[in-house]
C-alpha atoms as a PDB file:
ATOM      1  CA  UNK A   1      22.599  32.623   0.370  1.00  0.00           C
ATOM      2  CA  UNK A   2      24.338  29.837  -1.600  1.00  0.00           C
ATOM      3  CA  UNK A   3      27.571  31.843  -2.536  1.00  0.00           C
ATOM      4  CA  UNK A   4      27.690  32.610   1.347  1.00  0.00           C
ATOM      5  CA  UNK A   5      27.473  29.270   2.139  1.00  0.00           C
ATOM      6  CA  UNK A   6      29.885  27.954  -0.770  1.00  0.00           C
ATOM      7  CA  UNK A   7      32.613  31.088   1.012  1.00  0.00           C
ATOM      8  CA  UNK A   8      32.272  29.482   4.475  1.00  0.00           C
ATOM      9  CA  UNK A   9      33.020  25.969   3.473  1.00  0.00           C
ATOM     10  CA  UNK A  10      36.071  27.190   1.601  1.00  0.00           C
ATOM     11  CA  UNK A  11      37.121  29.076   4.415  1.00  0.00           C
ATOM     12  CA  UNK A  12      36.944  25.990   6.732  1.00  0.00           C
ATOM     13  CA  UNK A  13      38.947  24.396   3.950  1.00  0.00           C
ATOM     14  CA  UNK A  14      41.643  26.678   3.547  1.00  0.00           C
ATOM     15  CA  UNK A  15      42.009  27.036   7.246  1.00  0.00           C
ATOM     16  CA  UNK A  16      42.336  23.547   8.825  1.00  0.00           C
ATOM     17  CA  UNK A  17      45.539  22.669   7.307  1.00  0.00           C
ATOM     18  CA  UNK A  18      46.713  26.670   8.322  1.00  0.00           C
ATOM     19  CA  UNK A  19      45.864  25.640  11.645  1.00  0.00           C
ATOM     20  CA  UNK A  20      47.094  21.855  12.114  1.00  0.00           C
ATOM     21  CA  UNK A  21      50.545  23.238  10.297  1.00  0.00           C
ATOM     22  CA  UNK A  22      51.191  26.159  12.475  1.00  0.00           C
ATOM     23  CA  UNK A  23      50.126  24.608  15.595  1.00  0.00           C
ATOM     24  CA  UNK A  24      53.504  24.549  17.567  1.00  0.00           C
ATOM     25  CA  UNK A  25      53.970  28.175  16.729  1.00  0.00           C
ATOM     26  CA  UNK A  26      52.698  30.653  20.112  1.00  0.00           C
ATOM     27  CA  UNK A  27      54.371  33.684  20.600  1.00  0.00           C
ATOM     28  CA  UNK A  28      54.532  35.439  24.075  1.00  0.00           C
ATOM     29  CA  UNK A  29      51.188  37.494  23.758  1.00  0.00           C
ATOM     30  CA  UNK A  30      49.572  34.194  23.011  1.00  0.00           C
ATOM     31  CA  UNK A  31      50.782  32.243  25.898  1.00  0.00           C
ATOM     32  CA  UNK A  32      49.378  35.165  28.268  1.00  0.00           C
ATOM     33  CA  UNK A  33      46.176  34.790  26.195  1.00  0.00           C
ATOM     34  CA  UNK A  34      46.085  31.393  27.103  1.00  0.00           C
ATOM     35  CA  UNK A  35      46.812  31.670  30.322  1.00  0.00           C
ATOM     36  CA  UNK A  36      43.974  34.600  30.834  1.00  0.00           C
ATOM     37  CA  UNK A  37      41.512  31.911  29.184  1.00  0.00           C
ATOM     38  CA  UNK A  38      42.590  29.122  31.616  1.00  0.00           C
ATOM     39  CA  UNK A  39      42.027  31.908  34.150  1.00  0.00           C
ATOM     40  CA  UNK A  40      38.803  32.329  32.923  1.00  0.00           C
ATOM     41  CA  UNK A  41      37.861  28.640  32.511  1.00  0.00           C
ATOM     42  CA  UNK A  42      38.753  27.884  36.208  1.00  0.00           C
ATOM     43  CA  UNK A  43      36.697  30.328  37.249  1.00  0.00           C
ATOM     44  CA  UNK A  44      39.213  32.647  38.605  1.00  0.00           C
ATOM     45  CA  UNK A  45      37.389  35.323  37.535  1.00  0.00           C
ATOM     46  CA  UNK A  46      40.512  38.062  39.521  1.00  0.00           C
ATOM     47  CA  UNK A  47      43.310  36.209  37.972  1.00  0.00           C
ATOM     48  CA  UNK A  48      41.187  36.737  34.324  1.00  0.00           C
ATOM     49  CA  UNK A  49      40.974  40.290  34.254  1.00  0.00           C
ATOM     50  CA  UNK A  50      44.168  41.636  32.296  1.00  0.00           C
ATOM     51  CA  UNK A  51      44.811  45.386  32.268  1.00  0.00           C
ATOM     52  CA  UNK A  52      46.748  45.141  29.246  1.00  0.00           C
ATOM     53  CA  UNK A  53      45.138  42.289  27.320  1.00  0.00           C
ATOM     54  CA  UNK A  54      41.389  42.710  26.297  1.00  0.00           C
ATOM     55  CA  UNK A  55      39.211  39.797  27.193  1.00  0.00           C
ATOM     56  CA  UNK A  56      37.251  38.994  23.898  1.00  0.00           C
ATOM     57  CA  UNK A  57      40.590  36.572  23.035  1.00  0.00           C
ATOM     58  CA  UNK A  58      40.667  34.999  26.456  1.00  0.00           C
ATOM     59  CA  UNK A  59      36.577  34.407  26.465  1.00  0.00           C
ATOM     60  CA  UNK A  60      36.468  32.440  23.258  1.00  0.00           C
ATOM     61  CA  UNK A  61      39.462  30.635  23.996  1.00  0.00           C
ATOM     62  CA  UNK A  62      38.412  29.512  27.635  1.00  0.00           C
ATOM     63  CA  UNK A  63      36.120  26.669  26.880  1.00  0.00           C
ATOM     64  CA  UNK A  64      38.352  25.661  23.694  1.00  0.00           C
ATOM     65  CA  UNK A  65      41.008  24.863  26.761  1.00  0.00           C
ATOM     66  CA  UNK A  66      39.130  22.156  27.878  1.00  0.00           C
ATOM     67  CA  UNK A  67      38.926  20.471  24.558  1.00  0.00           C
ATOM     68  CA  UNK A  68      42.869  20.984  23.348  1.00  0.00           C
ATOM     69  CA  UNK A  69      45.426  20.299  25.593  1.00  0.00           C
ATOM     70  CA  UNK A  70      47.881  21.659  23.382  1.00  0.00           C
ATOM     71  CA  UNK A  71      48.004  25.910  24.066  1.00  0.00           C
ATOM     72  CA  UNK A  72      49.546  26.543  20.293  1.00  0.00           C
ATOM     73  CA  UNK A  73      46.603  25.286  19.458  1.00  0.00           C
ATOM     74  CA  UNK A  74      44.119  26.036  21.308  1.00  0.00           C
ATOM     75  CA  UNK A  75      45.178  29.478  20.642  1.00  0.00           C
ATOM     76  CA  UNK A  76      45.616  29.133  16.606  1.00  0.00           C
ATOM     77  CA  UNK A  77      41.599  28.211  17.291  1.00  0.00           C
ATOM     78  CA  UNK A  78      40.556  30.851  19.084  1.00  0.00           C
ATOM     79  CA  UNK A  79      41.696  33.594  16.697  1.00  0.00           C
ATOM     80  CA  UNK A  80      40.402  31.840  13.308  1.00  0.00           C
ATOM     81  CA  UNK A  81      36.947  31.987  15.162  1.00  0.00           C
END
């Protein structure tokens, strides 16, 4: 259980400055991620349903939009959790 625990904190260490340095990069599938999550986080439940996009993306990201105001970000979030 140590070692596990000793694997996630380096994670978390490798990955903020991975995060905080790519932060102004989003490419087009991310912005309609983001978009699908502030969907989702309004509460527009018909305007969060994507035929193309699956919703696991947009349903951690949604309450992460309420937090960052920046979508790069937000985004860059989402996906390392």
């Amino acid at each position: 259980m140590k070692l596990r625990n000793q694997f996630t904190l380096a994670y978390i260490v490798l990955l903020v400055p991975i995060v905080l340095g790519s932060s102004s990069m989003l490419n087009s599938d991310g912005g309609s991620y983001y978009l699908l999550a502030r969907h989702w986080a309004a509460g527009q439940i018909d305007l969060g349903i994507s035929g193309y996009w699956g919703p696991l993306l947009s349903w951690v990201a949604a309450p992460l939009t309420h937090i960052f105001d920046e979508p790069a970000l937000t985004m860059r979030i989402a996906v390392a959790i």
